[in-house]
PDB file of N, CA and C in Angstrom:
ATOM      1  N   UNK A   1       0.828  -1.187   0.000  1.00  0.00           N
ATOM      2  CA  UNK A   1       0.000   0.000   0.000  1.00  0.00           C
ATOM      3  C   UNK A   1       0.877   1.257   0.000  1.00  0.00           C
ATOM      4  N   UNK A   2       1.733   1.002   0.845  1.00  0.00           N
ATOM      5  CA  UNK A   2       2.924   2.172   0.587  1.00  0.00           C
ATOM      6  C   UNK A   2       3.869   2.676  -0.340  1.00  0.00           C
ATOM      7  N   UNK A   3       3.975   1.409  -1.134  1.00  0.00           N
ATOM      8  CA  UNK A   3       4.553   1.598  -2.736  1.00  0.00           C
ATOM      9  C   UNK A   3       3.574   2.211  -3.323  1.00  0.00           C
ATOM     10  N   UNK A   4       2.148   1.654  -3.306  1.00  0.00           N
ATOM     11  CA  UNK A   4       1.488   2.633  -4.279  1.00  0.00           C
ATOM     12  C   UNK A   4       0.888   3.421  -4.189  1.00  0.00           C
ATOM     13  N   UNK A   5       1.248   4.145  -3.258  1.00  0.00           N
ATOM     14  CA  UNK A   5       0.706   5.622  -2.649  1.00  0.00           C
ATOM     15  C   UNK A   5       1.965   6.714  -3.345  1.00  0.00           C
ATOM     16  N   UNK A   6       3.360   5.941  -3.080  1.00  0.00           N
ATOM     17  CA  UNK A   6       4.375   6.955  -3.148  1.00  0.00           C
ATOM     18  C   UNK A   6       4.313   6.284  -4.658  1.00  0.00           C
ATOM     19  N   UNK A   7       4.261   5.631  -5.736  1.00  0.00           N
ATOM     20  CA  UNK A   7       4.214   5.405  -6.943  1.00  0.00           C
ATOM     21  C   UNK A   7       3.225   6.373  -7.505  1.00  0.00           C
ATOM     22  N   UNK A   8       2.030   6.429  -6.905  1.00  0.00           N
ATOM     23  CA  UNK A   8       0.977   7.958  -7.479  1.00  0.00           C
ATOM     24  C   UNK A   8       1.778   8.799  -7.236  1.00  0.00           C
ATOM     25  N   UNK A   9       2.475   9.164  -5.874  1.00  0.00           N
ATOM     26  CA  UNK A   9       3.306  10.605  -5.569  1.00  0.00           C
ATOM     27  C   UNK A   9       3.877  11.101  -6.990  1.00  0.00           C
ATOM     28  N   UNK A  10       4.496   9.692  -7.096  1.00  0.00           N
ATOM     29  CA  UNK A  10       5.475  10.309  -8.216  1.00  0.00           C
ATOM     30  C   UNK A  10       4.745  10.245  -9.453  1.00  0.00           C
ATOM     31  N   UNK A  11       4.059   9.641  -9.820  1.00  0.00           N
ATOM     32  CA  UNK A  11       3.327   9.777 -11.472  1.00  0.00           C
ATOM     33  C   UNK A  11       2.728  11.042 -11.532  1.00  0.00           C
ATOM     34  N   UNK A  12       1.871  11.323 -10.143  1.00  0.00           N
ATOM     35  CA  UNK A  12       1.734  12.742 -10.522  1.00  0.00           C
ATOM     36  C   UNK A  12       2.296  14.024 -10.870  1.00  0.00           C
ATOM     37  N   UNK A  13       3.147  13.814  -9.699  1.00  0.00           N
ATOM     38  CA  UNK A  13       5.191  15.024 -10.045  1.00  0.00           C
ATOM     39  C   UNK A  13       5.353  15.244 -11.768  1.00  0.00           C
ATOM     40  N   UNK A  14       5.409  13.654 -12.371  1.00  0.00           N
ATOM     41  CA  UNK A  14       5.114  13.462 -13.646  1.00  0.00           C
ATOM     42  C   UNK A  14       4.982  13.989 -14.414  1.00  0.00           C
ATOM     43  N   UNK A  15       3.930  13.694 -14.365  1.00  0.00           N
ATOM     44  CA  UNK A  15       2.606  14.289 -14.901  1.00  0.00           C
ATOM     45  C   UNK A  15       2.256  15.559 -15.512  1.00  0.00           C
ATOM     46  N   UNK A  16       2.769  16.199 -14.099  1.00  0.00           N
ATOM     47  CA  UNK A  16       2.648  17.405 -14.072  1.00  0.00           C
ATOM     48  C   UNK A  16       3.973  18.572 -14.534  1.00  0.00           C
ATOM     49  N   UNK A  17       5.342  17.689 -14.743  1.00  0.00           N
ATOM     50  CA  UNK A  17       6.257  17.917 -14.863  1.00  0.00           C
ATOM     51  C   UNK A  17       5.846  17.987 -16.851  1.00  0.00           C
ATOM     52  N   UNK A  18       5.276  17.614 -17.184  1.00  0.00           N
ATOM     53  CA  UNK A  18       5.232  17.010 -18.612  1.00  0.00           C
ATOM     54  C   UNK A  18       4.466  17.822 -19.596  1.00  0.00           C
ATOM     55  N   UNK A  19       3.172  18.394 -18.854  1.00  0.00           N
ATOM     56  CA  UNK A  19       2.061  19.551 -19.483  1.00  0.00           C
ATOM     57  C   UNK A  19       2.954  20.801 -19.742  1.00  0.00           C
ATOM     58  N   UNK A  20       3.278  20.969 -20.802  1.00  0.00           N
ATOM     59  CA  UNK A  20       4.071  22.501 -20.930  1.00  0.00           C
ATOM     60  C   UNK A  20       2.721  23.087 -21.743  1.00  0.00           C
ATOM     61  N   UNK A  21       1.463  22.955 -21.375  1.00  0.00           N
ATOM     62  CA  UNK A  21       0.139  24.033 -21.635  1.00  0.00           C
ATOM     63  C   UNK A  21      -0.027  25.233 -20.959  1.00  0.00           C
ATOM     64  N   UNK A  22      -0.072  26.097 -21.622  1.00  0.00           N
ATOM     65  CA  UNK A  22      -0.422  27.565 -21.473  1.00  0.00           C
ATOM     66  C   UNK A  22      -1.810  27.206 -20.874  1.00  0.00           C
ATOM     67  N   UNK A  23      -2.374  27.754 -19.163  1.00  0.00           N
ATOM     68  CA  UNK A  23      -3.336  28.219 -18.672  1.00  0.00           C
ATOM     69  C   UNK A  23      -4.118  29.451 -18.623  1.00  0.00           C
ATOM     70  N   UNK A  24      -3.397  30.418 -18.414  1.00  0.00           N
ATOM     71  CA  UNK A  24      -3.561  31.603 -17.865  1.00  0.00           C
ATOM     72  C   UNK A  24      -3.023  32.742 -18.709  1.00  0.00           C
ATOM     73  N   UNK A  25      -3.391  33.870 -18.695  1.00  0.00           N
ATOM     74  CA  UNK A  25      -3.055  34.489 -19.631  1.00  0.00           C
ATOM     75  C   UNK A  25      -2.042  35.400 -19.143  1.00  0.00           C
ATOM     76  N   UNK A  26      -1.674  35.656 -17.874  1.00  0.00           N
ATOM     77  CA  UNK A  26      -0.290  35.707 -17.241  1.00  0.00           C
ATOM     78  C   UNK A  26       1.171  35.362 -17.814  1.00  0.00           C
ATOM     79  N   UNK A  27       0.958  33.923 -18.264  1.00  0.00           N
ATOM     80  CA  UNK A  27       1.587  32.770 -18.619  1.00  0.00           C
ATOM     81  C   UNK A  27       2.136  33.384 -19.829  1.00  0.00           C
ATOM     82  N   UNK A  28       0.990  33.577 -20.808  1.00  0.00           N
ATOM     83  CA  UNK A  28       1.139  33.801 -22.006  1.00  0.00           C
ATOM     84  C   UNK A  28       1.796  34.955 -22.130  1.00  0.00           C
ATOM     85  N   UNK A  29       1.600  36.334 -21.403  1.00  0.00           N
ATOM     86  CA  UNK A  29       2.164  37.219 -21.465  1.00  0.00           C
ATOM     87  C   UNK A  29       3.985  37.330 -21.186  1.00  0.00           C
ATOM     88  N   UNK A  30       4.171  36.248 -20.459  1.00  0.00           N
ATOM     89  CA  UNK A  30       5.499  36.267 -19.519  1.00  0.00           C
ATOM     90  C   UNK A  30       6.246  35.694 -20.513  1.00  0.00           C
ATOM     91  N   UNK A  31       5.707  35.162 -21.112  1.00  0.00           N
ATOM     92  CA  UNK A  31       6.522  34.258 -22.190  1.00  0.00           C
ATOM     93  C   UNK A  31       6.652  35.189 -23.601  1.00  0.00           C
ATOM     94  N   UNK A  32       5.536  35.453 -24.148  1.00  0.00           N
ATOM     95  CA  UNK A  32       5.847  36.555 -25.311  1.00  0.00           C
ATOM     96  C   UNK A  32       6.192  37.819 -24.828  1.00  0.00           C
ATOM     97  N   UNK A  33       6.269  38.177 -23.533  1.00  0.00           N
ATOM     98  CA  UNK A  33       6.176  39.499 -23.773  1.00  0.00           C
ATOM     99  C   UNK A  33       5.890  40.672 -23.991  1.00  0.00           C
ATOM    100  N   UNK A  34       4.620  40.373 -24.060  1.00  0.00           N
ATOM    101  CA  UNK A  34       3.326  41.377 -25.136  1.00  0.00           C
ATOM    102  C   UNK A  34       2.130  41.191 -24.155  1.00  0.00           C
ATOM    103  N   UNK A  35       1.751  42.001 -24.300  1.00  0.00           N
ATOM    104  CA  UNK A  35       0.204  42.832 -23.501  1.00  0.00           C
ATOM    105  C   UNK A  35      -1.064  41.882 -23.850  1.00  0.00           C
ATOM    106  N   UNK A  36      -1.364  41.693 -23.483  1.00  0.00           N
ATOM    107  CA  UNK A  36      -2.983  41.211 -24.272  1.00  0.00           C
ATOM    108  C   UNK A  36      -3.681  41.816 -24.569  1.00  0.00           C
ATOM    109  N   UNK A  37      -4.482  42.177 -25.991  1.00  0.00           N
ATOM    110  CA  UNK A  37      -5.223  43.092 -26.078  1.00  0.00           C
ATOM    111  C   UNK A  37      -6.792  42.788 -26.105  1.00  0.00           C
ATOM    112  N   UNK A  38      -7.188  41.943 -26.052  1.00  0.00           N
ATOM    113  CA  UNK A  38      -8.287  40.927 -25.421  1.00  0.00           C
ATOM    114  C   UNK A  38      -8.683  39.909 -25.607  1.00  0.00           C
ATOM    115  N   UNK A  39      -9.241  39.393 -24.175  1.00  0.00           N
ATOM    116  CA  UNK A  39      -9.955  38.078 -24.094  1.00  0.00           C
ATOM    117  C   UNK A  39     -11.262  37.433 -24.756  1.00  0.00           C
ATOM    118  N   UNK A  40     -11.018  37.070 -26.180  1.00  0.00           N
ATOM    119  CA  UNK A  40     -12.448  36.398 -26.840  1.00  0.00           C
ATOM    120  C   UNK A  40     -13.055  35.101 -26.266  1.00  0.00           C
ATOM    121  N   UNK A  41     -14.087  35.105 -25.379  1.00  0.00           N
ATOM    122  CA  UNK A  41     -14.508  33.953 -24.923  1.00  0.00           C
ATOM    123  C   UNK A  41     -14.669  32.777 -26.135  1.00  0.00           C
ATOM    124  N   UNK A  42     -15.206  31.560 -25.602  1.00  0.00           N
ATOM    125  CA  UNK A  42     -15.286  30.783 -26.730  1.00  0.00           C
ATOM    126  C   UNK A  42     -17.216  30.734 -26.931  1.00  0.00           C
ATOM    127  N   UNK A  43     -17.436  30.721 -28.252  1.00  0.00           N
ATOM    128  CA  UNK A  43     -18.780  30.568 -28.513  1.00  0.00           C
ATOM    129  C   UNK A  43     -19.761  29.941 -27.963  1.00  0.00           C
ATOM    130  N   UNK A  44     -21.005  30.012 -27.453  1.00  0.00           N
ATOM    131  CA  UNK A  44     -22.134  28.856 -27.012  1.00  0.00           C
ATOM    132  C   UNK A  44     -22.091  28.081 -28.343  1.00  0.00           C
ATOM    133  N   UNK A  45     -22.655  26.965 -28.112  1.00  0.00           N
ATOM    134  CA  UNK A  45     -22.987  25.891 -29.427  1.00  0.00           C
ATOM    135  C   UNK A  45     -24.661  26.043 -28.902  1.00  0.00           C
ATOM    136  N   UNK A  46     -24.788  26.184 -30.262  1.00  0.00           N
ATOM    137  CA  UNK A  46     -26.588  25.781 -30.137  1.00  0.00           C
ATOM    138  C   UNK A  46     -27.153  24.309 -29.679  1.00  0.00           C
ATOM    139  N   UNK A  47     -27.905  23.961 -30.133  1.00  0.00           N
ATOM    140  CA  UNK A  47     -28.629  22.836 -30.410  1.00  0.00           C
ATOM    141  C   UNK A  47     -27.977  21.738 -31.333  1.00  0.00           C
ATOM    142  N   UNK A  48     -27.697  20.773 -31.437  1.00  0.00           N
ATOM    143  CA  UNK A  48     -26.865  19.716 -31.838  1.00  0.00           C
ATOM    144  C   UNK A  48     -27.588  19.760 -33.444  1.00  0.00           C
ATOM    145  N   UNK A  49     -28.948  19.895 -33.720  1.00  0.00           N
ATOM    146  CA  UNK A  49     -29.539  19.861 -35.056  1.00  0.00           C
ATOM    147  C   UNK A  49     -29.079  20.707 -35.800  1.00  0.00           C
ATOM    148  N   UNK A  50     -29.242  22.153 -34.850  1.00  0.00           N
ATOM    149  CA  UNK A  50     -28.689  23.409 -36.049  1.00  0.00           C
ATOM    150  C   UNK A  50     -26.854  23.525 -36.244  1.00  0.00           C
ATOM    151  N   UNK A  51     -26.604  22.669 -35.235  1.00  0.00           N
ATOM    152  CA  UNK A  51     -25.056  23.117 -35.298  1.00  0.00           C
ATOM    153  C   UNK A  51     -24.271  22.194 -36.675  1.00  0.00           C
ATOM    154  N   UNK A  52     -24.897  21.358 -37.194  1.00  0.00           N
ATOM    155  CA  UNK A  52     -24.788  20.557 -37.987  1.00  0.00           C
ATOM    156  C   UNK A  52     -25.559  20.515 -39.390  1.00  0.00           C
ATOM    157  N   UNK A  53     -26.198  21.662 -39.207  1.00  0.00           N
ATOM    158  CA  UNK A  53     -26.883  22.257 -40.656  1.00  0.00           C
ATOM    159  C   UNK A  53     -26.012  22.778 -41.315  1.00  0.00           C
ATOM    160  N   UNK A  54     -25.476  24.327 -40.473  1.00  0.00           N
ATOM    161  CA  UNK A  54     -24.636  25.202 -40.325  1.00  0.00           C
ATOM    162  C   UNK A  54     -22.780  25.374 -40.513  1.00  0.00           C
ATOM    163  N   UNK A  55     -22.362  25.657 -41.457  1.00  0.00           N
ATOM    164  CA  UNK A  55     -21.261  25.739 -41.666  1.00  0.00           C
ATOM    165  C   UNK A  55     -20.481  26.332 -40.769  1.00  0.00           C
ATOM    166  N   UNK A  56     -19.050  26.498 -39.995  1.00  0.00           N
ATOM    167  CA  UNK A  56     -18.679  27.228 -39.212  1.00  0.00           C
ATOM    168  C   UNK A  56     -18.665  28.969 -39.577  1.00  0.00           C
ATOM    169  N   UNK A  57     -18.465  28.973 -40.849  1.00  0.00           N
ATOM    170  CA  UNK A  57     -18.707  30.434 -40.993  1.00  0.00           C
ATOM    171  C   UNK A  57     -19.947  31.065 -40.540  1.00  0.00           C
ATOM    172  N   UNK A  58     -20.834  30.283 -40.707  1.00  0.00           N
ATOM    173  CA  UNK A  58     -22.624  30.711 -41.066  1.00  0.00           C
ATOM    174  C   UNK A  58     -22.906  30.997 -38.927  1.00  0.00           C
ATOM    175  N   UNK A  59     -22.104  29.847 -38.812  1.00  0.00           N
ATOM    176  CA  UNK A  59     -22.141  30.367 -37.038  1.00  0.00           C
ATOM    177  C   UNK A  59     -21.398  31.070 -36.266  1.00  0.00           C
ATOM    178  N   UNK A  60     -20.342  31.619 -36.959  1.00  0.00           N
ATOM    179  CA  UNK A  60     -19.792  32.978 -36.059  1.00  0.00           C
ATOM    180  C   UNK A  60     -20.378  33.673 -36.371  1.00  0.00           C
ATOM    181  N   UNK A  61     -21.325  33.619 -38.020  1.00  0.00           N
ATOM    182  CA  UNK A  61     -21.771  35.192 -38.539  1.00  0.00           C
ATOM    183  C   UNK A  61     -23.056  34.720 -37.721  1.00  0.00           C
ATOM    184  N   UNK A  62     -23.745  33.479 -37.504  1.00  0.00           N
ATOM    185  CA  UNK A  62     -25.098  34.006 -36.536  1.00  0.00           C
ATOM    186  C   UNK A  62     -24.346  34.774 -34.972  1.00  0.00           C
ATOM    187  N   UNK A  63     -23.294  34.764 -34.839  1.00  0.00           N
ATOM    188  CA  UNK A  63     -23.307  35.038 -33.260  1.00  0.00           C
ATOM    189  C   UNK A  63     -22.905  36.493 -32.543  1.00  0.00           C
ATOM    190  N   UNK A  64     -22.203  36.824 -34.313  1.00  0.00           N
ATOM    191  CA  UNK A  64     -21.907  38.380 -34.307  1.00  0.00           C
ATOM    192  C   UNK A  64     -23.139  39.181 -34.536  1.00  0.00           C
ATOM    193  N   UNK A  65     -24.244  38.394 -35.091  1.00  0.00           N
ATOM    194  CA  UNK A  65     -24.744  39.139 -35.488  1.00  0.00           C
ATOM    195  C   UNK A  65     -26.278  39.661 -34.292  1.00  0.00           C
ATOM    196  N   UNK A  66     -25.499  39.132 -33.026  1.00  0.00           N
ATOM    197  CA  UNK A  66     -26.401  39.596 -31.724  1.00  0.00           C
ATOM    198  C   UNK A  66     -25.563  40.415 -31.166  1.00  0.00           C
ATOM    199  N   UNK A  67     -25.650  41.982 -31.147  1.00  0.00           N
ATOM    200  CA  UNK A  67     -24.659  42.671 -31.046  1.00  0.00           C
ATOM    201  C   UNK A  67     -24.967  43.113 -29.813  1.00  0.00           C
ATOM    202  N   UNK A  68     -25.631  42.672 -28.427  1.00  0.00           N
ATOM    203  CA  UNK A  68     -25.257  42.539 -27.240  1.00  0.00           C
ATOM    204  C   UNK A  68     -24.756  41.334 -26.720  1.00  0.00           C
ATOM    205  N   UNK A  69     -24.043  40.346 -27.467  1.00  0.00           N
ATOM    206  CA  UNK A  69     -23.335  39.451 -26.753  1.00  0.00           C
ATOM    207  C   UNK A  69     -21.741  39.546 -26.272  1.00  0.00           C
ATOM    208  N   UNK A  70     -21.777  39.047 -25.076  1.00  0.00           N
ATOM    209  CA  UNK A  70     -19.954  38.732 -24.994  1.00  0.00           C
ATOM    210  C   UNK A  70     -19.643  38.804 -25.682  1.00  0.00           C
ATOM    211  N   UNK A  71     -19.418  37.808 -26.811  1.00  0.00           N
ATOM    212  CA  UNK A  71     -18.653  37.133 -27.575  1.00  0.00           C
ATOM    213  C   UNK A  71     -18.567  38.806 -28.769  1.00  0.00           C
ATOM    214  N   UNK A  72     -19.959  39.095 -29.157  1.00  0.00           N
ATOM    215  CA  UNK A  72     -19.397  40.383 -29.937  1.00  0.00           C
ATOM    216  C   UNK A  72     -19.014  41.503 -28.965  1.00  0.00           C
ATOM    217  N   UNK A  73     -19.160  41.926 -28.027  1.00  0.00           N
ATOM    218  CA  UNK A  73     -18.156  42.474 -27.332  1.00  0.00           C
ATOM    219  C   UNK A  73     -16.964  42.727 -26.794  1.00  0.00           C
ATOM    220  N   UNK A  74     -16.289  41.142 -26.706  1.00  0.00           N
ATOM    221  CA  UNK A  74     -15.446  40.669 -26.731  1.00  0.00           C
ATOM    222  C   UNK A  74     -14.110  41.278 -27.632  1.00  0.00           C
ATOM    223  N   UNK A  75     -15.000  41.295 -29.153  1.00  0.00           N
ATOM    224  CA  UNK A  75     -14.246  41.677 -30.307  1.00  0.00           C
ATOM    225  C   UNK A  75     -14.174  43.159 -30.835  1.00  0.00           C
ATOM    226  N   UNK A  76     -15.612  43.855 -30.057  1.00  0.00           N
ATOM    227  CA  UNK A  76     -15.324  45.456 -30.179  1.00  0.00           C
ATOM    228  C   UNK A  76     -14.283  45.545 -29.222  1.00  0.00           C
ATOM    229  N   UNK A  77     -13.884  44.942 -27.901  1.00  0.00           N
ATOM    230  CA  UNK A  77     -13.225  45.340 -27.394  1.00  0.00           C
ATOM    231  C   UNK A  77     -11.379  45.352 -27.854  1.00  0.00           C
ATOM    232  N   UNK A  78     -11.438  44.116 -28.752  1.00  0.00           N
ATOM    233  CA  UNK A  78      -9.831  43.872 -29.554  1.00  0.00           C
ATOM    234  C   UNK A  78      -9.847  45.094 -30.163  1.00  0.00           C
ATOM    235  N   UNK A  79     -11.002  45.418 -31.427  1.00  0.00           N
ATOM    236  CA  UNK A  79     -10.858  46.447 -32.335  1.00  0.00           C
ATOM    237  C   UNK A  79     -10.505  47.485 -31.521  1.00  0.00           C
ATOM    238  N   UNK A  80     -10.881  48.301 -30.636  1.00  0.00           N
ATOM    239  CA  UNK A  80     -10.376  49.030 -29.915  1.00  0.00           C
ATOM    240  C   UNK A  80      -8.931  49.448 -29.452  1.00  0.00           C
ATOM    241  N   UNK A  81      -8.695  48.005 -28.755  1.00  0.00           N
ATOM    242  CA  UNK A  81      -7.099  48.393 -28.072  1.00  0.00           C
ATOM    243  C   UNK A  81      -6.199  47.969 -29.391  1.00  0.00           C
ATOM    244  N   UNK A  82      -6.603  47.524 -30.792  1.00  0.00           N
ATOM    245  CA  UNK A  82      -5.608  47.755 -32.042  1.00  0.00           C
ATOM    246  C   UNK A  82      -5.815  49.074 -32.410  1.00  0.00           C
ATOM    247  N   UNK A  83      -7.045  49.580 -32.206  1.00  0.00           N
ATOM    248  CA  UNK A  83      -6.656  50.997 -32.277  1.00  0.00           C
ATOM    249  C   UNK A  83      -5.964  52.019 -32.017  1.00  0.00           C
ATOM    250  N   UNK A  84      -6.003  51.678 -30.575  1.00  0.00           N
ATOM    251  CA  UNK A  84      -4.969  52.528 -29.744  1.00  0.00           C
ATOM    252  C   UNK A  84      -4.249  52.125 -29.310  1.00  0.00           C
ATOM    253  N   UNK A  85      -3.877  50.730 -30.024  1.00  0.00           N
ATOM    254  CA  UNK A  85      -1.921  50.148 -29.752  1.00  0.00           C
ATOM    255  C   UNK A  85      -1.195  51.360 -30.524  1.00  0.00           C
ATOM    256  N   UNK A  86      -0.450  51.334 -30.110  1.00  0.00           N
ATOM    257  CA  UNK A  86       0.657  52.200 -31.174  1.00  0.00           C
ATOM    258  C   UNK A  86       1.862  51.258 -31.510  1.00  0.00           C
ATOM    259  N   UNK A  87       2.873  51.230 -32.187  1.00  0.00           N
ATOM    260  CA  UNK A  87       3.874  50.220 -32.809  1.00  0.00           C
ATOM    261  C   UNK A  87       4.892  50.908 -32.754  1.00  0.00           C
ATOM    262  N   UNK A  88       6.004  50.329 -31.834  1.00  0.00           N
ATOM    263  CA  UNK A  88       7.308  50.995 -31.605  1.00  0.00           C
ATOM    264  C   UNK A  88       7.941  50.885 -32.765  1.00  0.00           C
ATOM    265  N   UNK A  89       8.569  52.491 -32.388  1.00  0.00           N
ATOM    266  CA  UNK A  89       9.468  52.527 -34.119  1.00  0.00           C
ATOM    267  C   UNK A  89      10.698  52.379 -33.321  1.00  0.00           C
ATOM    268  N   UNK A  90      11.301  51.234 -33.908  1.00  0.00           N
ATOM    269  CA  UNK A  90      13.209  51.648 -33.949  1.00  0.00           C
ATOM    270  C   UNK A  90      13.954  52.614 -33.871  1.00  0.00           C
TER     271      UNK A  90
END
């Protein structure tokens, strides 16, 4: 029982030693370097019938086209801070 308690110990150490996945957007920043200029959530999926009618184009354009959602808010909010990024000159 004691081998395989300290045998999980270590598979997990592992394990966890092994995921080099980006979580957090901290993460992401520390590593590139660069600001984030925003967070696009990921889409609701409809209904399993319509999602399978529907081409992927045909369903971002249904989802933009509710212009109080997150998700299009999300993206006024990118357009924005590319607006008022500015680009270091050399």
């Amino acid at each position: 029982m004691v081998f395989s308690l300290l045998g999980g110990i270590v598979l997990a150490f592992l394990l966890e030693s092994l995921d080099t996945g980006l979580r957090t957007i901290a993460e992401i920043e520390s590593i590139t370097e660069l600001p984030s200029l925003a967070i696009i959530p990921r889409a609701r999926r409809s209904s399993a019938d319509e999602a399978a009618n529907l081409s992927t184009a045909q369903r971002n354009i249904s989802v933009l086209t509710q212009p109080k959602s997150q998700f299009a808010e999300a993206f006024r909010s990118l357009r924005t801070s590319l607006l008022l990024s500015t680009a270091a000159i050399p």
